[in-house]
PDB file of N, CA and C in Angstrom:
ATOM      1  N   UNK A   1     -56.064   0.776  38.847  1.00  0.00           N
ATOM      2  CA  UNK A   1     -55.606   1.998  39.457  1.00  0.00           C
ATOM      3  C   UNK A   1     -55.808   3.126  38.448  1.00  0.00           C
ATOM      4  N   UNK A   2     -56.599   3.820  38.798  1.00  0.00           N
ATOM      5  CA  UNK A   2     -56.723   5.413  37.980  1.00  0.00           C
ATOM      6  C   UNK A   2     -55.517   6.163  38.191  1.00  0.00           C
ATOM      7  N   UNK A   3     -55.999   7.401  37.230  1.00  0.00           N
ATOM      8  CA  UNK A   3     -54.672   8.497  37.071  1.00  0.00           C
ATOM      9  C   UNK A   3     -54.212   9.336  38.283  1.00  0.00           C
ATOM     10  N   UNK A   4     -55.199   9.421  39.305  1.00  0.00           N
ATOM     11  CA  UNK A   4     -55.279  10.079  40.480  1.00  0.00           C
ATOM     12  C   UNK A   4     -54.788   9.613  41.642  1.00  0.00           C
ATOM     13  N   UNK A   5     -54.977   7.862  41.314  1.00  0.00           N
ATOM     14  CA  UNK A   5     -54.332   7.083  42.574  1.00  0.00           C
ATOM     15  C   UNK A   5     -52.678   7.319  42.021  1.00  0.00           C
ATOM     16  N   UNK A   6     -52.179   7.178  40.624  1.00  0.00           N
ATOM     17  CA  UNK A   6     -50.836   6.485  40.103  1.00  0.00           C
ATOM     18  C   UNK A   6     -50.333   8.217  40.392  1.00  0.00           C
ATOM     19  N   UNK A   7     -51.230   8.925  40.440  1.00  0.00           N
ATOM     20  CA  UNK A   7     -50.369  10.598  40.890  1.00  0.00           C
ATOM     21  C   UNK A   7     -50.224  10.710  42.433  1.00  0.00           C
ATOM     22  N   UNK A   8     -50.841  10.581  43.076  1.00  0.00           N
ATOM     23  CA  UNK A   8     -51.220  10.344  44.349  1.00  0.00           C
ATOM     24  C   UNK A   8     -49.734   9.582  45.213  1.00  0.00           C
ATOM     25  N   UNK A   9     -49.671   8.384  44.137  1.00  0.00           N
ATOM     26  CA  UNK A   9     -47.940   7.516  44.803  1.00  0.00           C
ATOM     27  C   UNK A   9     -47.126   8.235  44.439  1.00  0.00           C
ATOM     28  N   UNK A  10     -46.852   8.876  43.307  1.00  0.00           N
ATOM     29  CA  UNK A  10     -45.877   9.284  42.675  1.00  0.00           C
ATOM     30  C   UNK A  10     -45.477  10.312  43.328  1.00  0.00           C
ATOM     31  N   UNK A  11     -46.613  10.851  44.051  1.00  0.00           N
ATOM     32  CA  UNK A  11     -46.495  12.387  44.860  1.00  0.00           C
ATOM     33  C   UNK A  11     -45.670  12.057  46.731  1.00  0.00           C
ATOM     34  N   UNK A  12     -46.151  11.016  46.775  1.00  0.00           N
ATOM     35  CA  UNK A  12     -45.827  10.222  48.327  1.00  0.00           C
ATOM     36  C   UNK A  12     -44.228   9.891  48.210  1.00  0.00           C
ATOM     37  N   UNK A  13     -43.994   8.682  46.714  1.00  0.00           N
ATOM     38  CA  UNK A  13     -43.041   8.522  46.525  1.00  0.00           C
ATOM     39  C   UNK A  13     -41.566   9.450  46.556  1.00  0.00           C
ATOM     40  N   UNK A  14     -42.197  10.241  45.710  1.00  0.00           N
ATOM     41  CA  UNK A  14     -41.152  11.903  45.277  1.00  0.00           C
ATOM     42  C   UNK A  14     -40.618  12.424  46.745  1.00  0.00           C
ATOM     43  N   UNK A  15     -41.731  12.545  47.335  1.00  0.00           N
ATOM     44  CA  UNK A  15     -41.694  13.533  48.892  1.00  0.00           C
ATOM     45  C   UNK A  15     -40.506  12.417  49.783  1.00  0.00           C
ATOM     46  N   UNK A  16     -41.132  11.637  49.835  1.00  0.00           N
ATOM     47  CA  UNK A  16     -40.377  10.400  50.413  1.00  0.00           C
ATOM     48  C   UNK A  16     -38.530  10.600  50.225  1.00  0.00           C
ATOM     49  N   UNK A  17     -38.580   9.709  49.095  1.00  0.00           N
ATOM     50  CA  UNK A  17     -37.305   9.987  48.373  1.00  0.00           C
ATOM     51  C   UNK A  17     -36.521  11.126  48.899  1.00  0.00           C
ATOM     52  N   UNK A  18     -37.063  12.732  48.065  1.00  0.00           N
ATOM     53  CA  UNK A  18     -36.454  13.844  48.163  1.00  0.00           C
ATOM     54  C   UNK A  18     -36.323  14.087  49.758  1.00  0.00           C
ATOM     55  N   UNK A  19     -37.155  13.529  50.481  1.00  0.00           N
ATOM     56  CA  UNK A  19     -37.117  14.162  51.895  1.00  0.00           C
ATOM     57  C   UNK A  19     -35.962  13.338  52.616  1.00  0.00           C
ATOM     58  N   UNK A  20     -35.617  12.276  52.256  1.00  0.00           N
ATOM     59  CA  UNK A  20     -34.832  11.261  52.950  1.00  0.00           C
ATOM     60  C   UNK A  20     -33.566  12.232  52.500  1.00  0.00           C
ATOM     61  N   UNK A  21     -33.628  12.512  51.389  1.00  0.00           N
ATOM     62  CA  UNK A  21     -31.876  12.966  50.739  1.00  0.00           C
ATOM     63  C   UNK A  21     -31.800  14.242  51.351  1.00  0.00           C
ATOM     64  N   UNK A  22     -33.260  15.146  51.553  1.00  0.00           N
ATOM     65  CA  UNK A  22     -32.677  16.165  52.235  1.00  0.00           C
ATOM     66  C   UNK A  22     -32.657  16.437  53.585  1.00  0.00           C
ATOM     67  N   UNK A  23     -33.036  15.452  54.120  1.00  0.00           N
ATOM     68  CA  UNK A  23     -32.800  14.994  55.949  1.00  0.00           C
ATOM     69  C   UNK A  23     -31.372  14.722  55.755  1.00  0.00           C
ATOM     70  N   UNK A  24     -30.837  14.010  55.042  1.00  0.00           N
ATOM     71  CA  UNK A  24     -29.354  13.367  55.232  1.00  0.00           C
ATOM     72  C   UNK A  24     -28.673  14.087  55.002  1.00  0.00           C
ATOM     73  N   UNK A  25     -28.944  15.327  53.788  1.00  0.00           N
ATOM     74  CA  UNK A  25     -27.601  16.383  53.701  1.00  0.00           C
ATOM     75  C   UNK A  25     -27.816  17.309  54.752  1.00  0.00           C
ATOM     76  N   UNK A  26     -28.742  17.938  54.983  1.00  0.00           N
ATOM     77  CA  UNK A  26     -28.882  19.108  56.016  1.00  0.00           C
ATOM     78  C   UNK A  26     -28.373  18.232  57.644  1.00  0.00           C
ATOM     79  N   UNK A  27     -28.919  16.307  57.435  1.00  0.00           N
ATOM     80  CA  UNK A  27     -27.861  16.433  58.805  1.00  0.00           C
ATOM     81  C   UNK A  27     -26.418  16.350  58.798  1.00  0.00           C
ATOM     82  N   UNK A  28     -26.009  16.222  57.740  1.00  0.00           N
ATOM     83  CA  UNK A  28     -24.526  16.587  57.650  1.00  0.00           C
ATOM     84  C   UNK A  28     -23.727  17.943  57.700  1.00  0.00           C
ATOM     85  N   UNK A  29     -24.557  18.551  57.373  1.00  0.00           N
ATOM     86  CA  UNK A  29     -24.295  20.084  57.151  1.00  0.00           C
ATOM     87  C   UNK A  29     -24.317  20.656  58.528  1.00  0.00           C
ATOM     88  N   UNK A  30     -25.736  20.472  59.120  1.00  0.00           N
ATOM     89  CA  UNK A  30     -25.191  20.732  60.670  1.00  0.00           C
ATOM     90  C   UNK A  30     -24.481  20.262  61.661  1.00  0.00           C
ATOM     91  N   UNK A  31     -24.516  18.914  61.031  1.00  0.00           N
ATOM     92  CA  UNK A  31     -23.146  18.282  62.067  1.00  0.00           C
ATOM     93  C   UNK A  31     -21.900  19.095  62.150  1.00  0.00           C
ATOM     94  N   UNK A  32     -21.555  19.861  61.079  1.00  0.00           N
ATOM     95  CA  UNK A  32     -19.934  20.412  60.405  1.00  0.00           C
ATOM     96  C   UNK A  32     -20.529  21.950  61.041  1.00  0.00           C
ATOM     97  N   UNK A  33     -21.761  22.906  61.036  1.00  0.00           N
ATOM     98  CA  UNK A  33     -21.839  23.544  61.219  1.00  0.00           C
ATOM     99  C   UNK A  33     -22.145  24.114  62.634  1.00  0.00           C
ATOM    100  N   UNK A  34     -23.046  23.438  62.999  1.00  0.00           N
ATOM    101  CA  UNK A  34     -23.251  23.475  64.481  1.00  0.00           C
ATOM    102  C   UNK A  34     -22.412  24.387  65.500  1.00  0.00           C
ATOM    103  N   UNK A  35     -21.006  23.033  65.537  1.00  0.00           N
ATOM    104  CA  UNK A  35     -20.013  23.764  66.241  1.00  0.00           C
ATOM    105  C   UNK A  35     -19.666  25.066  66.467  1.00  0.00           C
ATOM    106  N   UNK A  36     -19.683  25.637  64.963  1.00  0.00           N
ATOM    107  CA  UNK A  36     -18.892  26.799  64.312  1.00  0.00           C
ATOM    108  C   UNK A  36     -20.470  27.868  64.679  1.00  0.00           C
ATOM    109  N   UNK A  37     -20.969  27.363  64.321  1.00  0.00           N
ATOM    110  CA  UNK A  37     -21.762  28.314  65.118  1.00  0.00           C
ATOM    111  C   UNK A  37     -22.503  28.685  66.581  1.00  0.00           C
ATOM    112  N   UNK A  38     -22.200  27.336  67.325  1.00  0.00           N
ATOM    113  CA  UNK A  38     -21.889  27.831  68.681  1.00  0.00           C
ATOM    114  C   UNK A  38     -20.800  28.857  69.519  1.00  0.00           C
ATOM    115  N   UNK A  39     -19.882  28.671  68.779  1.00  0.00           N
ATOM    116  CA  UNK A  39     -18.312  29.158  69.227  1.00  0.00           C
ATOM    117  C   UNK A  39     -18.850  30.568  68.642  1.00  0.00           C
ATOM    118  N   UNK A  40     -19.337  30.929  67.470  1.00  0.00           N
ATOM    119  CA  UNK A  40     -19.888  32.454  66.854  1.00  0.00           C
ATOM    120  C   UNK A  40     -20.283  33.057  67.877  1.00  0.00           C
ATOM    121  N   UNK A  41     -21.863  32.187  68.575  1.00  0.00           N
ATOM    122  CA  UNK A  41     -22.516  33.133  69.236  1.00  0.00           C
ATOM    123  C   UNK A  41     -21.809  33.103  70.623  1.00  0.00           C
ATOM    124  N   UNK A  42     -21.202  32.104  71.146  1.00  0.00           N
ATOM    125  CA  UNK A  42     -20.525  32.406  72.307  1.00  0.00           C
ATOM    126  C   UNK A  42     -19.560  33.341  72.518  1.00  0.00           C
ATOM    127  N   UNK A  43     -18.699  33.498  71.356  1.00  0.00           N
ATOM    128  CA  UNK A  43     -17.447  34.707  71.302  1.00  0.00           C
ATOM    129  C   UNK A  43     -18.978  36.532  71.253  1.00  0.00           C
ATOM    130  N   UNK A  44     -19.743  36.324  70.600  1.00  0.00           N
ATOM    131  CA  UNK A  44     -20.328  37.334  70.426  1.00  0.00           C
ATOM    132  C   UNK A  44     -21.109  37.548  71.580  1.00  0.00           C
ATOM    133  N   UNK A  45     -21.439  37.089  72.551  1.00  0.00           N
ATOM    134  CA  UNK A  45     -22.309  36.998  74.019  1.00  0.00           C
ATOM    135  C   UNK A  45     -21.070  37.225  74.802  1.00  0.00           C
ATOM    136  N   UNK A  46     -19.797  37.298  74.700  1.00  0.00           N
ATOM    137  CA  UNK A  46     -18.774  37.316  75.664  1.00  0.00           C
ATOM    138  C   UNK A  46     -18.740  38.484  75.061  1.00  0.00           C
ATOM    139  N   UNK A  47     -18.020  39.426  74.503  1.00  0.00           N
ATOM    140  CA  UNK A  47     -18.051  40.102  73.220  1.00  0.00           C
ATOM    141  C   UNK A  47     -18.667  41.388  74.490  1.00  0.00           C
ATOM    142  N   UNK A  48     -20.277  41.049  74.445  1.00  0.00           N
ATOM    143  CA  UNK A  48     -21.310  41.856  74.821  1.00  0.00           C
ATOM    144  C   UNK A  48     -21.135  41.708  76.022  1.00  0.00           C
ATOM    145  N   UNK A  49     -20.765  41.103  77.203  1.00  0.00           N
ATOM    146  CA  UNK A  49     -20.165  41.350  78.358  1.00  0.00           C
ATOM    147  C   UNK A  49     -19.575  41.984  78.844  1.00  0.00           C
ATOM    148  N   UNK A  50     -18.580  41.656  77.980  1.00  0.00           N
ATOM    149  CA  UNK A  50     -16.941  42.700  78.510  1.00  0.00           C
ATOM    150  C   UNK A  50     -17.265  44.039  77.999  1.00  0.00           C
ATOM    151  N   UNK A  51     -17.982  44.282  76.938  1.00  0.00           N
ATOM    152  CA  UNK A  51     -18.352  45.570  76.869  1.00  0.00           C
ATOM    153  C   UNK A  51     -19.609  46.459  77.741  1.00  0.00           C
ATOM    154  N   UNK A  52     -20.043  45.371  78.148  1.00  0.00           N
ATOM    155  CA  UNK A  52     -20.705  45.575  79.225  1.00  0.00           C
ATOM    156  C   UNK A  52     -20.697  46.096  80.395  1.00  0.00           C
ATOM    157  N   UNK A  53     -19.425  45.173  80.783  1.00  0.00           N
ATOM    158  CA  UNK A  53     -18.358  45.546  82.052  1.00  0.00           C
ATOM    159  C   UNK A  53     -17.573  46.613  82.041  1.00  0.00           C
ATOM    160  N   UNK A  54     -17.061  46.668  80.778  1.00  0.00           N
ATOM    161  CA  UNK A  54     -16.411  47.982  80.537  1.00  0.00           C
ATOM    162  C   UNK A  54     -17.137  49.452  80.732  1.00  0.00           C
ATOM    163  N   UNK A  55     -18.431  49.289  80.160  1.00  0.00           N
ATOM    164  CA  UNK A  55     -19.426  50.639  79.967  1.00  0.00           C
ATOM    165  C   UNK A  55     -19.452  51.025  81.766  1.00  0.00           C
ATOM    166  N   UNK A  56     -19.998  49.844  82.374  1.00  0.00           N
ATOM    167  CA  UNK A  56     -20.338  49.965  83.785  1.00  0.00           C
ATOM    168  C   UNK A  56     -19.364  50.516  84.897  1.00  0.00           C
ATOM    169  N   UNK A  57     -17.913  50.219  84.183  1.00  0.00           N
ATOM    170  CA  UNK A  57     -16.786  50.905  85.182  1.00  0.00           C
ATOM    171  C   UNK A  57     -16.236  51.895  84.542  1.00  0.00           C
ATOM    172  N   UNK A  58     -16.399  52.148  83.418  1.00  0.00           N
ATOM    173  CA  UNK A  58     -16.040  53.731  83.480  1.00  0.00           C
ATOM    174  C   UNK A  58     -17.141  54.043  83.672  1.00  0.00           C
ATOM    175  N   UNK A  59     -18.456  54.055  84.094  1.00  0.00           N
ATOM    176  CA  UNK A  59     -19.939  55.011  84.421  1.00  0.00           C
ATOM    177  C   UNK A  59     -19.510  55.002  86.122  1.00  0.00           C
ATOM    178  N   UNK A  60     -19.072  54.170  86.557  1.00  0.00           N
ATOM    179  CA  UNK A  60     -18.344  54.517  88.098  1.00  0.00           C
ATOM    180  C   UNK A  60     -17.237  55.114  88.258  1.00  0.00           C
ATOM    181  N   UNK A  61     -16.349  54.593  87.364  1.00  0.00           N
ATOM    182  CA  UNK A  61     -15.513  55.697  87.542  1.00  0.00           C
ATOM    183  C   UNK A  61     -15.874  57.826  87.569  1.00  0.00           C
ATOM    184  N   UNK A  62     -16.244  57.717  86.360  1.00  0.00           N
ATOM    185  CA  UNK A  62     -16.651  58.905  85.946  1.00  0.00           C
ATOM    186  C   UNK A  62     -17.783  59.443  87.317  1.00  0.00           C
ATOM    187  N   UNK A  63     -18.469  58.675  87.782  1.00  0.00           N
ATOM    188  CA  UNK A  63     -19.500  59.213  88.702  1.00  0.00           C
ATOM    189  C   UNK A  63     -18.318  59.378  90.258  1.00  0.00           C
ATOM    190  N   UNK A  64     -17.701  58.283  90.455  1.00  0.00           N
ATOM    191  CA  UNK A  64     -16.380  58.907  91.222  1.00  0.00           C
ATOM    192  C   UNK A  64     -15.512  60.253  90.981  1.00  0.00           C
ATOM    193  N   UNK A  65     -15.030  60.533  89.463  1.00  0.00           N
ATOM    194  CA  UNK A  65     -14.738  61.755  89.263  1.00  0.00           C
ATOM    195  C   UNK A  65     -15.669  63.300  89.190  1.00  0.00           C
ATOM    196  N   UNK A  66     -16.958  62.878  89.419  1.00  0.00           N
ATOM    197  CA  UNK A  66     -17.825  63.913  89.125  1.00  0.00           C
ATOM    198  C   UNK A  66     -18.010  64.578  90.759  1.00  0.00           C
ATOM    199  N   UNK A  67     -18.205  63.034  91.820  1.00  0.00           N
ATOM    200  CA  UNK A  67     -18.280  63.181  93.063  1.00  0.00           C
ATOM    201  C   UNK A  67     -17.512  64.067  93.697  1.00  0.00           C
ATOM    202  N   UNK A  68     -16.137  63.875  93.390  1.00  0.00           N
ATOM    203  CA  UNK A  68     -14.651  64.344  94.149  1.00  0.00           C
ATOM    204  C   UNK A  68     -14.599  65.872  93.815  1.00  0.00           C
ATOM    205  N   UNK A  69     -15.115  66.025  92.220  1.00  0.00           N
ATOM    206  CA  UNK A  69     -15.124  67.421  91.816  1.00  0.00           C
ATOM    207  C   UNK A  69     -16.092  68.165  92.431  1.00  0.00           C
ATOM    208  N   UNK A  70     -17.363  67.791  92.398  1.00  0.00           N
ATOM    209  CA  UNK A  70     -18.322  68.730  93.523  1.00  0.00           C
ATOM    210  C   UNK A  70     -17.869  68.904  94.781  1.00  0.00           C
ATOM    211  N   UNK A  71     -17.456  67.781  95.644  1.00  0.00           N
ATOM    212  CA  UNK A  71     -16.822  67.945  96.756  1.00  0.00           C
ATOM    213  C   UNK A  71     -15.950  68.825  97.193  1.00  0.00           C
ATOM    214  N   UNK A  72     -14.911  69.297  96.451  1.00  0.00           N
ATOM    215  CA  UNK A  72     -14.125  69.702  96.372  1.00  0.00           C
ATOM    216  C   UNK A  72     -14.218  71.474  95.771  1.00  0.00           C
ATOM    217  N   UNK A  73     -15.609  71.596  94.833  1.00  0.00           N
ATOM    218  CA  UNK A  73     -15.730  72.880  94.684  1.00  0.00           C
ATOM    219  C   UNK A  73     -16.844  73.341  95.910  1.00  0.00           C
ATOM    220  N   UNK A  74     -17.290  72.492  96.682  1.00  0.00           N
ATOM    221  CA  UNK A  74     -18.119  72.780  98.020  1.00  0.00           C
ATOM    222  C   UNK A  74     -17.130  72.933  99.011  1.00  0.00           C
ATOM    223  N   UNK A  75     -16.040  72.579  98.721  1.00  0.00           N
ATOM    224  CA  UNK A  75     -14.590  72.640 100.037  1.00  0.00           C
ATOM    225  C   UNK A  75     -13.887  74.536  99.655  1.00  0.00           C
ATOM    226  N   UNK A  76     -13.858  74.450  98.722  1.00  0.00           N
ATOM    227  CA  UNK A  76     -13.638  75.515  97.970  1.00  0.00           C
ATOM    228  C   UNK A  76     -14.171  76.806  98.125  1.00  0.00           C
ATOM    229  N   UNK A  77     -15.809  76.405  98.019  1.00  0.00           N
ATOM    230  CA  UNK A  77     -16.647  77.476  98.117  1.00  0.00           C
ATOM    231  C   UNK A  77     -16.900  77.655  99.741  1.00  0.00           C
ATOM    232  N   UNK A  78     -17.221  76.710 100.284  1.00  0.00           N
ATOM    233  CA  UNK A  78     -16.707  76.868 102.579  1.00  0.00           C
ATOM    234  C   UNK A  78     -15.768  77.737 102.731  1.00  0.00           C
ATOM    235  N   UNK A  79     -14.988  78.020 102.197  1.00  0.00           N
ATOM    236  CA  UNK A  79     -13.321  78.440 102.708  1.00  0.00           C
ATOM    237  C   UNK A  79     -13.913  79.797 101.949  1.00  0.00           C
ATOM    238  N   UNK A  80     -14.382  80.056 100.892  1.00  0.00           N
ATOM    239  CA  UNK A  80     -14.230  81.380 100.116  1.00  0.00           C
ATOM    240  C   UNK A  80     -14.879  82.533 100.905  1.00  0.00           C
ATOM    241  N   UNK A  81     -16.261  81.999 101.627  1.00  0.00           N
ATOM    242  CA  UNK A  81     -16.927  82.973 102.816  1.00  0.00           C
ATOM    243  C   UNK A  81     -16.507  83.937 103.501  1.00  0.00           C
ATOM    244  N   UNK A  82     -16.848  85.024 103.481  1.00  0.00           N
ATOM    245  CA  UNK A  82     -15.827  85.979 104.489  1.00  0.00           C
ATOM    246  C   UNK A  82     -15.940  85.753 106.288  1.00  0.00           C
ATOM    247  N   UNK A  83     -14.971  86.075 106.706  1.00  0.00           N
ATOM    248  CA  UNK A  83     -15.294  85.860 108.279  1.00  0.00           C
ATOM    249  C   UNK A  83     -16.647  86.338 108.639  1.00  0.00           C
ATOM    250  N   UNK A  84     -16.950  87.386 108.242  1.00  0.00           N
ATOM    251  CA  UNK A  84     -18.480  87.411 108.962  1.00  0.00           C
ATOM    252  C   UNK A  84     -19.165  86.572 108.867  1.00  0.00           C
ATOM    253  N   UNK A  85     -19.684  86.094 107.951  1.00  0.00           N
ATOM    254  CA  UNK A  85     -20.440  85.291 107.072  1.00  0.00           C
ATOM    255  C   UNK A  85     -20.152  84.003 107.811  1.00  0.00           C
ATOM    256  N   UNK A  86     -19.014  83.430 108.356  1.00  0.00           N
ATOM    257  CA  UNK A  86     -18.631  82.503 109.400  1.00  0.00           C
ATOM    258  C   UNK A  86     -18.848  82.480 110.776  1.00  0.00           C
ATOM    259  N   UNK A  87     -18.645  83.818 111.447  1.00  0.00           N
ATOM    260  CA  UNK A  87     -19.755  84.188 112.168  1.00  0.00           C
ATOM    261  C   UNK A  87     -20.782  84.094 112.715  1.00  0.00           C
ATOM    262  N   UNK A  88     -21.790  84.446 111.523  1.00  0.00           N
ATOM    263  CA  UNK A  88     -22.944  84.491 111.644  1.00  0.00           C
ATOM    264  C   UNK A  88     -23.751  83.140 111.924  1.00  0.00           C
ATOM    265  N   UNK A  89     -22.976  82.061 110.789  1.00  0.00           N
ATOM    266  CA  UNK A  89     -22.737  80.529 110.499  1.00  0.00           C
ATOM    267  C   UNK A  89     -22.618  79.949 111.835  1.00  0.00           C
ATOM    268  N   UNK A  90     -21.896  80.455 112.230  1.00  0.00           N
ATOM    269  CA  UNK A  90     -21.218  79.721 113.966  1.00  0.00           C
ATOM    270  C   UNK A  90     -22.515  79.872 114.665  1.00  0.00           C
ATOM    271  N   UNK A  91     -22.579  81.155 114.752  1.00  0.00           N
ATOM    272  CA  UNK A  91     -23.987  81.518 115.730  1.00  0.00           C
ATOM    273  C   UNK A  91     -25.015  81.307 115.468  1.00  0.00           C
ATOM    274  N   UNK A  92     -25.488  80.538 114.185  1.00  0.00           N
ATOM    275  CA  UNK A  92     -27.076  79.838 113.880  1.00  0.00           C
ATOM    276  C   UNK A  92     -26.910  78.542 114.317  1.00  0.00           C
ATOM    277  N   UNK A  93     -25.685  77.708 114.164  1.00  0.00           N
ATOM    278  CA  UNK A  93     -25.580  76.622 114.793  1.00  0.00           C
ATOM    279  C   UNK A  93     -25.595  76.677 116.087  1.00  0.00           C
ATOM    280  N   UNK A  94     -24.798  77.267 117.049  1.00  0.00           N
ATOM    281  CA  UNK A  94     -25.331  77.357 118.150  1.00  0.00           C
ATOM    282  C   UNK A  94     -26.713  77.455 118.711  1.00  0.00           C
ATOM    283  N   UNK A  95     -27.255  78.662 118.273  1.00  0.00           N
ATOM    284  CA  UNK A  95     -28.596  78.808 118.450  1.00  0.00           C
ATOM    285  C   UNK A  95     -29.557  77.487 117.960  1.00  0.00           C
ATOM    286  N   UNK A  96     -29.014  76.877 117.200  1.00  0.00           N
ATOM    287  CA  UNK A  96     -29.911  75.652 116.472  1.00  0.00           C
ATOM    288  C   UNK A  96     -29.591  73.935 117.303  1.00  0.00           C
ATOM    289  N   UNK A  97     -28.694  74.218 117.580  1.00  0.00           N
ATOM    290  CA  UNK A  97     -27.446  73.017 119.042  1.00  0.00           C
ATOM    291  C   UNK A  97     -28.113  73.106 119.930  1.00  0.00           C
TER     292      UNK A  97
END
């Protein structure tokens, strides 16, 4: 056996070895970790929901309060018209009826 074959095992051997020890700690490590980091990203995906939900009902709400307020300055501004001007209003609808 030459120097190339006896490096060659030594290189197989090493990998071997080191790879077995570090398959066995990293699967221990995620065994213990795993969990803890499922429960992370699940609290953080719920997290992003409810804030989710939240953004979406006050954007309805607020579009409910924006609604009621136009409505209400169009109820406002109907009534402010002078009688003529109501009038006149009456009698295009007719003519248009």
């Amino acid at each position: 056996m030459n120097l190339s074959e006896k490096t060659d095992e030594y290189i197989r051997y090493w990998f071997t070895r080191n790879g077995c020890n570090y398959g066995c700690s990293t699967a221990g490590f995620w065994s213990k970790k795993l969990p803890e980091i499922g429960r992370s990203m699940g609290k953080a995906i719920r997290g992003f929901q409810d804030a989710s939900q939240e953004f979406q009902d006050e954007f309805k709400k607020e579009a409910s309060q924006l609604e009621e307020a136009v409505k209400t300055t169009a109820e406002l501004e109907y009534k402010q018209i002078s009688p003529v001007e109501k009038v006149e209003e009456v009698e295009k609808s007719k003519v248009k009826g």
